[in-house]
N, C-alpha and C. Protein backbone atom coordinates (compact mmCIF):
# COMPACT_ATOMS: atom_id res chain seq x y z
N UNK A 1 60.62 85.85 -30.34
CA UNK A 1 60.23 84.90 -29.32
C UNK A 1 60.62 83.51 -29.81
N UNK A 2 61.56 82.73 -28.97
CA UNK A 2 61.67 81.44 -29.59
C UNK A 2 60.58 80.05 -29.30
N UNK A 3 60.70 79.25 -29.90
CA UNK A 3 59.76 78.01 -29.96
C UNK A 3 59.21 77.58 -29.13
N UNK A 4 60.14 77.56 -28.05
CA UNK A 4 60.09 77.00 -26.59
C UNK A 4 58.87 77.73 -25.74
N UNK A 5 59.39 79.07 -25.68
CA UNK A 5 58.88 80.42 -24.90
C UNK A 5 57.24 79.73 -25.19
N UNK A 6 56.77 80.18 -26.74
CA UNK A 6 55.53 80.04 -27.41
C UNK A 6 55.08 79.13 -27.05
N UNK A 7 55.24 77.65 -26.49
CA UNK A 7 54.70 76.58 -26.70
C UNK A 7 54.26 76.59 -24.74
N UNK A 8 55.26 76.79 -24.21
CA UNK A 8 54.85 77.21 -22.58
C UNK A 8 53.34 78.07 -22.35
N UNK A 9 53.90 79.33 -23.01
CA UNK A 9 52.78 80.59 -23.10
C UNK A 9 51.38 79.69 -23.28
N UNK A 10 51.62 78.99 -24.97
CA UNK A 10 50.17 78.82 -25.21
C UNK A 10 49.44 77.68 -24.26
N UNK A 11 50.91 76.52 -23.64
CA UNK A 11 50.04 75.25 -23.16
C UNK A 11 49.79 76.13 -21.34
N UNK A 12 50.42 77.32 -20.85
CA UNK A 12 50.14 77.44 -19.63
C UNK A 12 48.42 78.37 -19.99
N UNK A 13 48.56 79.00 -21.23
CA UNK A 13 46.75 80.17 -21.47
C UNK A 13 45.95 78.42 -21.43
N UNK A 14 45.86 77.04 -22.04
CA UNK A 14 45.31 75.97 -21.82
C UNK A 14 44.79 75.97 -20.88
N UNK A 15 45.68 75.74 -20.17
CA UNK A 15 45.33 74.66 -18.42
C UNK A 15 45.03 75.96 -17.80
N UNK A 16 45.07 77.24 -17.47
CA UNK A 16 44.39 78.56 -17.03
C UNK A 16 42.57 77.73 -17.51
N UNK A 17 43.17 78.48 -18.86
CA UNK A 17 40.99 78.39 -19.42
C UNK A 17 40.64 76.96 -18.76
N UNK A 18 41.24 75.84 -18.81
CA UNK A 18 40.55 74.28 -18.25
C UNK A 18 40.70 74.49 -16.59
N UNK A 19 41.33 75.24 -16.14
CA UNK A 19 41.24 75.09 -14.60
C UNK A 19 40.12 75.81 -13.91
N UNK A 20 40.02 77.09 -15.37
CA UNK A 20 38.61 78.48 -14.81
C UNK A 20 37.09 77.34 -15.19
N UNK A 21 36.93 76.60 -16.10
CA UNK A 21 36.19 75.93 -16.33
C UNK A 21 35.71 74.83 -15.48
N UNK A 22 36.65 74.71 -14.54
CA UNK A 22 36.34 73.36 -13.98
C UNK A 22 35.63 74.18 -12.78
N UNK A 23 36.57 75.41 -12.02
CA UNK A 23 36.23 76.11 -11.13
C UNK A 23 34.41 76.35 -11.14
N UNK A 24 34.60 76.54 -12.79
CA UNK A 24 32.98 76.93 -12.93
C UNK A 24 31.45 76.28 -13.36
N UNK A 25 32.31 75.02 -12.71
CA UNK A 25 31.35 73.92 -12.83
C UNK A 25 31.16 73.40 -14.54
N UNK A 26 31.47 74.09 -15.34
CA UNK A 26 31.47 74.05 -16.71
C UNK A 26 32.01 72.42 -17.17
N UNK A 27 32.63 72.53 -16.54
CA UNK A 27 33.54 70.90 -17.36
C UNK A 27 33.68 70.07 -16.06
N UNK A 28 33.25 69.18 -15.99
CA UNK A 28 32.81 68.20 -14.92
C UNK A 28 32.25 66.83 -15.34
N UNK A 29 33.75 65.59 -15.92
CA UNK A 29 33.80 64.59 -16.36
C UNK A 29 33.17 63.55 -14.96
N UNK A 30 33.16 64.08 -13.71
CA UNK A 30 32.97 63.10 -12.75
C UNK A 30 31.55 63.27 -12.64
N UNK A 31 31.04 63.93 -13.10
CA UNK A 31 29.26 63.93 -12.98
C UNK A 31 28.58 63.15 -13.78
N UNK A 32 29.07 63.15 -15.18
CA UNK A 32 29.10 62.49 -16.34
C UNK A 32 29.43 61.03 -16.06
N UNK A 33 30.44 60.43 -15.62
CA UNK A 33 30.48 59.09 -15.02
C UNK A 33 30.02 58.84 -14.10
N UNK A 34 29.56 59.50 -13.27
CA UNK A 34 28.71 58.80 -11.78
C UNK A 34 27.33 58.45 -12.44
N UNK A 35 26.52 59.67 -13.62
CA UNK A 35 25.40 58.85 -14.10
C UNK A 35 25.29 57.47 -14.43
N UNK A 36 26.48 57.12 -14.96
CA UNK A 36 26.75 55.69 -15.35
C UNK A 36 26.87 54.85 -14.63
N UNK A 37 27.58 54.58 -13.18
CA UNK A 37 27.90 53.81 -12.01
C UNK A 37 26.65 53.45 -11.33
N UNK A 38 27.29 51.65 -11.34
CA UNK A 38 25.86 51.24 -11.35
C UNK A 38 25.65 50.95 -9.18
N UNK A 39 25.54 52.25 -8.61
CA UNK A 39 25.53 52.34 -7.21
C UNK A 39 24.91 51.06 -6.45
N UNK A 40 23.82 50.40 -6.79
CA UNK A 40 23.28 49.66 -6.08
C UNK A 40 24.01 48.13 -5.98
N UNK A 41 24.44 47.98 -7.68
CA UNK A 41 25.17 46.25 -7.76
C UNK A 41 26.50 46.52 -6.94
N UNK A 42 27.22 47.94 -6.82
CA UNK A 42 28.37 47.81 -5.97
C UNK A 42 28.36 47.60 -4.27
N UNK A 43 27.06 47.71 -4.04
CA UNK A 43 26.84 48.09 -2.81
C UNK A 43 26.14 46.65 -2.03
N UNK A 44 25.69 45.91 -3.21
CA UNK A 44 24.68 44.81 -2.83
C UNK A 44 25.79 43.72 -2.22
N UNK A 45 24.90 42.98 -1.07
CA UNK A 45 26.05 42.07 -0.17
C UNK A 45 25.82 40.83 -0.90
N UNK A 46 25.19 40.24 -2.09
CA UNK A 46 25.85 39.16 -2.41
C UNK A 46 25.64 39.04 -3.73
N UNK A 47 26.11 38.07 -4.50
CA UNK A 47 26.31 37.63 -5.57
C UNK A 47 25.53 37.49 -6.75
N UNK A 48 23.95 37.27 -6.82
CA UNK A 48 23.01 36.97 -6.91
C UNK A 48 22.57 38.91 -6.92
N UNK A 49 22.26 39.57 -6.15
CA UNK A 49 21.84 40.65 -6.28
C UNK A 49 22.42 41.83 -6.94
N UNK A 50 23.98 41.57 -6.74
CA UNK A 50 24.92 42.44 -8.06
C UNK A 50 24.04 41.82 -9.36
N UNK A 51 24.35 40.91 -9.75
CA UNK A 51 24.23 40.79 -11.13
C UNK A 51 22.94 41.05 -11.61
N UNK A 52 21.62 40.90 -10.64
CA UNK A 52 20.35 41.76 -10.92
C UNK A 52 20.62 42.98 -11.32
N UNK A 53 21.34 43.50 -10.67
CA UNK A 53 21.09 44.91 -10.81
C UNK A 53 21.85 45.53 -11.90
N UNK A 54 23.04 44.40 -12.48
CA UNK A 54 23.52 44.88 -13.26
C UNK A 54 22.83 43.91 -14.46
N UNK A 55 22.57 43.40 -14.75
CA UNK A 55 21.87 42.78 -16.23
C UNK A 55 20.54 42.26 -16.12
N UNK A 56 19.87 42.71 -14.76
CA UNK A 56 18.30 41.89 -14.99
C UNK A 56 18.21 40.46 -14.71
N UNK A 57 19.11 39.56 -14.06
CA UNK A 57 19.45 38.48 -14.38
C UNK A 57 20.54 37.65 -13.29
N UNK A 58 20.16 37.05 -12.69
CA UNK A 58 21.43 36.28 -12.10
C UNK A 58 21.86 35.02 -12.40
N UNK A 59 21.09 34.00 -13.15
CA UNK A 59 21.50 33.00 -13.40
C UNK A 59 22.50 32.56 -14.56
N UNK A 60 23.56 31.82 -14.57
CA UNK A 60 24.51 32.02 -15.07
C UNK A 60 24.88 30.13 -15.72
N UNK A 61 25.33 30.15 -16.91
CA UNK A 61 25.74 28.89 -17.19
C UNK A 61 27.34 28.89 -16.91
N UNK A 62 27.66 27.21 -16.90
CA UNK A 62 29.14 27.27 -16.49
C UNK A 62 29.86 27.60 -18.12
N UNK A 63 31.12 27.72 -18.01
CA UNK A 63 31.46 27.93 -19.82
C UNK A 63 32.77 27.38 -19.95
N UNK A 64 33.14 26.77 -20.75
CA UNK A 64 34.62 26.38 -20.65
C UNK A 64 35.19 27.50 -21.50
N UNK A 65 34.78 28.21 -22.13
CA UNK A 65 35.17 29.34 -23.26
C UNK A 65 35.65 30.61 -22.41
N UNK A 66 35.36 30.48 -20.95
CA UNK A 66 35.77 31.66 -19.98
C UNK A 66 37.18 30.88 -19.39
N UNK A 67 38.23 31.73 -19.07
CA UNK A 67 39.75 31.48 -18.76
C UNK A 67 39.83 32.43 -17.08
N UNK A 68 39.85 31.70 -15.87
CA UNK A 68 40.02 33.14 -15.12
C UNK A 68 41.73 32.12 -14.37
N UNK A 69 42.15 32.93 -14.96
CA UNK A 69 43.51 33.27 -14.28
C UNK A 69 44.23 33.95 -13.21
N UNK A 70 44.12 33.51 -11.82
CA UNK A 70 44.13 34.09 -10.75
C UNK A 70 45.38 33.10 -10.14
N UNK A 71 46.24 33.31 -9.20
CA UNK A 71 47.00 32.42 -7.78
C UNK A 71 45.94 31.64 -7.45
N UNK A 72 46.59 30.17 -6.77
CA UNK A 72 46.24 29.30 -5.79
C UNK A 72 46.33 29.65 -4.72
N UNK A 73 47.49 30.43 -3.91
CA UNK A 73 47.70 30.77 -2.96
C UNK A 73 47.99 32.88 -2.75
N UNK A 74 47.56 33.25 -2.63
CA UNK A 74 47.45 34.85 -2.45
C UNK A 74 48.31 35.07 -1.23
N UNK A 75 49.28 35.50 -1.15
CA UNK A 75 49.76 35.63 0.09
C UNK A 75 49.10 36.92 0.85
N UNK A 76 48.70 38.28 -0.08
CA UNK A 76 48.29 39.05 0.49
C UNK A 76 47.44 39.18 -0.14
N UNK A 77 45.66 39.62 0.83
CA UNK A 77 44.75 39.63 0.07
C UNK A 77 44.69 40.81 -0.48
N UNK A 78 44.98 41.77 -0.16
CA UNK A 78 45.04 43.40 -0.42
C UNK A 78 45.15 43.62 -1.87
N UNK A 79 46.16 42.64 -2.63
CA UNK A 79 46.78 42.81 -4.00
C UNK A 79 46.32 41.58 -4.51
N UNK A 80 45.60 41.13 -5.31
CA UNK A 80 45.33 39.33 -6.06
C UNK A 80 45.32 40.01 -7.45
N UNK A 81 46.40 39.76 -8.14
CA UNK A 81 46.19 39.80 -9.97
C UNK A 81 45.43 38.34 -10.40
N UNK A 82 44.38 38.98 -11.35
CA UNK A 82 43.07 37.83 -11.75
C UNK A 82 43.40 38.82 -13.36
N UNK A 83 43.48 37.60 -13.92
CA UNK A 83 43.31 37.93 -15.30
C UNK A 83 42.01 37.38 -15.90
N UNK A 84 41.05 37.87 -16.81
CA UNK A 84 40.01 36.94 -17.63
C UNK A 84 39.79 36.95 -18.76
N UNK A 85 39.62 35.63 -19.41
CA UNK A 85 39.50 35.56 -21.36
C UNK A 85 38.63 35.30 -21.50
N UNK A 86 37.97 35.81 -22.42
CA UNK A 86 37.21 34.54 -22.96
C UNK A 86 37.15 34.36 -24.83
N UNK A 87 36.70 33.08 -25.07
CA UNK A 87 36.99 33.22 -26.51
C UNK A 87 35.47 33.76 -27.36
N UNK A 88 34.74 33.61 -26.63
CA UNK A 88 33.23 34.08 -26.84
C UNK A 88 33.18 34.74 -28.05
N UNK A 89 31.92 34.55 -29.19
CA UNK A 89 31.74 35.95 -29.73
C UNK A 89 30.65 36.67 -29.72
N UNK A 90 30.82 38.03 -29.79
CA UNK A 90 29.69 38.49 -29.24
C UNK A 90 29.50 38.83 -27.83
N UNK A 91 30.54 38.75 -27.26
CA UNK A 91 30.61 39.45 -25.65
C UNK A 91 30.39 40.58 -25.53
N UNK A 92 29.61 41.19 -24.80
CA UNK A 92 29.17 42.29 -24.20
C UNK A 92 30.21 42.69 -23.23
N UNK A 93 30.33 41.96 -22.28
CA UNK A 93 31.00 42.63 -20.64
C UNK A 93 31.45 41.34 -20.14
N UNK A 94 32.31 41.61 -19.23
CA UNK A 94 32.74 40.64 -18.24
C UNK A 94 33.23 41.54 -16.83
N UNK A 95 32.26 41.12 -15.89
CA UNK A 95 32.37 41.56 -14.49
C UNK A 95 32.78 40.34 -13.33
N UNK A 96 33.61 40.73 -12.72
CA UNK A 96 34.28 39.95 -11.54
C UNK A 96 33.63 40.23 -10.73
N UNK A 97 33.79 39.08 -10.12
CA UNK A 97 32.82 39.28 -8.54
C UNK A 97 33.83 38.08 -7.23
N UNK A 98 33.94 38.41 -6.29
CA UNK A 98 34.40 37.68 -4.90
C UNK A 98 33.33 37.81 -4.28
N UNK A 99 32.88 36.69 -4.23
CA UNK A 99 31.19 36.07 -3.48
C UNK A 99 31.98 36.60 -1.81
N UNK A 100 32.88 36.04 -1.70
CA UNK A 100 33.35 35.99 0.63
C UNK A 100 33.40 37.18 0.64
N UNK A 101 33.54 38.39 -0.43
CA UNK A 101 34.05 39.46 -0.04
C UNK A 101 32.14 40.33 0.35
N UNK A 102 32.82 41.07 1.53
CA UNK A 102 31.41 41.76 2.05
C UNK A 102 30.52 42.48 0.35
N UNK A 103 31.37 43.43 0.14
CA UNK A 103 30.27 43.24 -1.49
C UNK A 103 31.27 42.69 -2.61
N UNK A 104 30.40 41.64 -2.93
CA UNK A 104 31.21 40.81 -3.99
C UNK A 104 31.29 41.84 -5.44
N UNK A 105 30.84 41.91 -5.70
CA UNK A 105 31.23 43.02 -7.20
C UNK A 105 32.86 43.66 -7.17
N UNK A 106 33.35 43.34 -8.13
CA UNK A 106 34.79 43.98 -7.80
C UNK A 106 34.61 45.09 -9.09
N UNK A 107 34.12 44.53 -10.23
CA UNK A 107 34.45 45.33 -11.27
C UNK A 107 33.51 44.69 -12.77
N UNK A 108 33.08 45.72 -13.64
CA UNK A 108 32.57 45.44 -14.57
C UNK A 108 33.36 46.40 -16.04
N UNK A 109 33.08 45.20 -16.89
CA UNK A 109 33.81 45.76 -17.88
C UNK A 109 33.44 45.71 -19.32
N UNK A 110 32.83 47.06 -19.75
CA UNK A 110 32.41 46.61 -21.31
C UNK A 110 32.84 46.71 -22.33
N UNK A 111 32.00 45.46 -23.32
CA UNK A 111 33.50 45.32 -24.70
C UNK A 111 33.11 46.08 -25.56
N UNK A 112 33.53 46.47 -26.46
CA UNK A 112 33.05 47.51 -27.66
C UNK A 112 33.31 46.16 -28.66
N UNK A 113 32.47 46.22 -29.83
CA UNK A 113 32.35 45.51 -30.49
C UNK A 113 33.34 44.36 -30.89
N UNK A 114 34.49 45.38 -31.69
CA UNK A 114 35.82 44.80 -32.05
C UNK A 114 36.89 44.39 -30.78
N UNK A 115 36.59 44.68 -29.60
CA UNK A 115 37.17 43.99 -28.23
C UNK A 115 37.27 42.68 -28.62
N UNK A 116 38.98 42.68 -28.20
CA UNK A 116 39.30 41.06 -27.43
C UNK A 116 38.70 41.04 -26.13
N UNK A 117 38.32 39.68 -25.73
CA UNK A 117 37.59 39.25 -24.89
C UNK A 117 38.94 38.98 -23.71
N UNK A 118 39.64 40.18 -22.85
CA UNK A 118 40.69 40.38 -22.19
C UNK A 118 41.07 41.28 -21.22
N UNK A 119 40.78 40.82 -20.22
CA UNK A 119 40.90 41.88 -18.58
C UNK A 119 41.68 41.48 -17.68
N UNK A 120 42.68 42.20 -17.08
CA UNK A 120 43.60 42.09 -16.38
C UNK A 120 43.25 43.28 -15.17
N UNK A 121 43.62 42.43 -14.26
CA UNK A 121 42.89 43.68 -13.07
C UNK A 121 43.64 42.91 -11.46
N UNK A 122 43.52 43.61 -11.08
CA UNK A 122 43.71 43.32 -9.30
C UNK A 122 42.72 44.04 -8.39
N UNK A 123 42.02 42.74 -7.59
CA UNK A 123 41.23 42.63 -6.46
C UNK A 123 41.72 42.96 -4.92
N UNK A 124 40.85 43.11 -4.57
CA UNK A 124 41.10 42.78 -2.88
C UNK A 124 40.23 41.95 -2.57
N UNK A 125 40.48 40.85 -1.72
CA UNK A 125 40.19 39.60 -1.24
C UNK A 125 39.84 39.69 0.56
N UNK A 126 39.08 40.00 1.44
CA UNK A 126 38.69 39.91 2.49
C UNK A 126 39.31 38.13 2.99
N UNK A 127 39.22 37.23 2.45
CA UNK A 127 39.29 35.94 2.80
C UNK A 127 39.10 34.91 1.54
N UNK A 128 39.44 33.44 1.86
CA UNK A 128 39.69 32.31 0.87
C UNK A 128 38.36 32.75 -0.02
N UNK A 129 38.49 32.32 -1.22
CA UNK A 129 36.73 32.89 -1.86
C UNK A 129 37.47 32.25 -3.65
N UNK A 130 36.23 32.41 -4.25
CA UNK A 130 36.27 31.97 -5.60
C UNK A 130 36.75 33.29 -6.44
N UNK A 131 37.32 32.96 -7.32
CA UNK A 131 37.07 34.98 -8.12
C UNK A 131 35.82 33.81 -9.13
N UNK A 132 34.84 35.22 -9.47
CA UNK A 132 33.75 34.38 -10.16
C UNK A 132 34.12 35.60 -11.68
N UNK A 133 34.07 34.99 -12.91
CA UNK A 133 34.38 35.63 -14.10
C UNK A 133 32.86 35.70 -14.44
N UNK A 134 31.88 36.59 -15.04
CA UNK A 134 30.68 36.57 -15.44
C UNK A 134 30.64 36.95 -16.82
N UNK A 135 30.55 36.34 -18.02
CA UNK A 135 30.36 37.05 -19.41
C UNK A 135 28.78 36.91 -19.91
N UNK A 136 28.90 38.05 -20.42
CA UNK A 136 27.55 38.20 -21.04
C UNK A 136 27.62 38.26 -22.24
N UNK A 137 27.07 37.47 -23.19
CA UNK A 137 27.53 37.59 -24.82
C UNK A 137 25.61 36.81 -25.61
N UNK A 138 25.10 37.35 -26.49
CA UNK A 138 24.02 37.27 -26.76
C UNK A 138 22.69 37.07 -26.13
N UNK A 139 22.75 38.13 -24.74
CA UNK A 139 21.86 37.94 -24.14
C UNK A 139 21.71 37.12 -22.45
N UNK A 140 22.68 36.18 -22.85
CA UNK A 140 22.64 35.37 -21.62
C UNK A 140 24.06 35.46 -20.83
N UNK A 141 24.26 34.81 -19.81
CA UNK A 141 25.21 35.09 -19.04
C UNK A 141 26.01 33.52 -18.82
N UNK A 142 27.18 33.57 -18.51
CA UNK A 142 28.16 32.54 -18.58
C UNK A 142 29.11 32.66 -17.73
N UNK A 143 29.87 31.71 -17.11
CA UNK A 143 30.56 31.88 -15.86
C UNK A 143 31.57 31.15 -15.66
N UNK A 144 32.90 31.33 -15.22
CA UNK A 144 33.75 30.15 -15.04
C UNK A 144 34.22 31.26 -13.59
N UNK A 145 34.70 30.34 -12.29
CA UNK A 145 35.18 30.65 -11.45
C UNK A 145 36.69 29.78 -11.33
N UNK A 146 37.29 30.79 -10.24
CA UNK A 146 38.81 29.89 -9.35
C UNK A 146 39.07 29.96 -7.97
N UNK A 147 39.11 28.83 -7.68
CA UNK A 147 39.69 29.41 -6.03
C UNK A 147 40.98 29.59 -5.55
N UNK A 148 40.75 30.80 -4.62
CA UNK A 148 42.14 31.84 -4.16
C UNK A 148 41.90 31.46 -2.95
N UNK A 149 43.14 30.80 -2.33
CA UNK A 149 42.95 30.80 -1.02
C UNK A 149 44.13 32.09 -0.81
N UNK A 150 43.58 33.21 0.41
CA UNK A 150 44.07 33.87 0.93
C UNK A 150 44.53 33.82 1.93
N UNK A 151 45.89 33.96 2.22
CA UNK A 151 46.97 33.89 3.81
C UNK A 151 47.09 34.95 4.76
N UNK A 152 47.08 36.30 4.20
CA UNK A 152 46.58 37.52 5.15
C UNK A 152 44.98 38.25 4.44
N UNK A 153 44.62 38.71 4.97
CA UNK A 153 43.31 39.23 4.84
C UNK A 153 43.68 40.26 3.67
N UNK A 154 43.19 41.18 3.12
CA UNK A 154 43.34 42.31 2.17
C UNK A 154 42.39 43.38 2.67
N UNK A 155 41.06 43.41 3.40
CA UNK A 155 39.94 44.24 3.44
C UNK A 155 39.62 43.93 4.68
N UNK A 156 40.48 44.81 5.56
CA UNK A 156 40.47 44.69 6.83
C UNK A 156 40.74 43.57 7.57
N UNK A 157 41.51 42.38 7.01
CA UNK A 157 41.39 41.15 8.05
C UNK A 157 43.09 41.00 8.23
């Protein structure tokens, strides 16, 4: 039997046993992450009530140590690349939020210890709105925003 043959055989007996497993409820990574998803801050209609729900907390200082890197002008809201830094140490997370957008929460993101303080991501934008950067680093929360003015809608407009 040559090399080739063997390596098919054994990676197709793999994905058999991982496909009978999944069939059998056995291995089920999406159950495991939905415990984690924080349902209510994604769902909440404004700005102020995401971040309750995600840290206990909505009040936020301004920071010059936060970088959010987004367009002036968005031509389409559908697609907005927002980049965010920060030089912080001791950051926990940094979650984006678009206050105009029906639920502002776009995304949360946590750092593992040795994390650079560095997220690159694309939004959808309903209309003109701030992207708001939120870091959390020893407890408290910190904020630098930008404004995107948007020219076509992205989320239905």
């Amino acid at each position: 039997m040559n090399q080739s043959r063997r390596t098919f055989l054994k990676s197709t007996l793999a994905m058999g046993t991982v496909t009978v497993a999944i069939g059998a409820g056995l291995l089920s990574p999406s159950r495991v992450m939905a415990a984690q998803w924080p349902k209510t801050a994604f769902i909440a209609s404004s700005m102020e009530a995401a971040l309750n729900s995600l840290e206990g907390m909505n009040k936020t200082e301004t920071s010059s140590a936060i970088k959010v890197d987004a367009p002036d002008i968005a031509e389409n809201g559908a697609v907005v690349s927002v980049g965010i830094e920060t030089s912080m140490t001791g950051a926990e997370s940094i979650t984006v939020l678009v206050p105009n957008n029906a639920t502002p929460l776009a995304a949360r993101y946590m750092l593992g210890k040795n994390t650079d303080g560095f997220i690159n991501l694309r939004v959808k934008m309903r209309k003109t709105s701030d992207v708001v950067a939120v870091v959390k680093s020893n407890g408290k929360l910190y904020s630098a925003k930008k404004s995107v003015k948007v020219t076509l809608g992205g989320c239905g407009g």
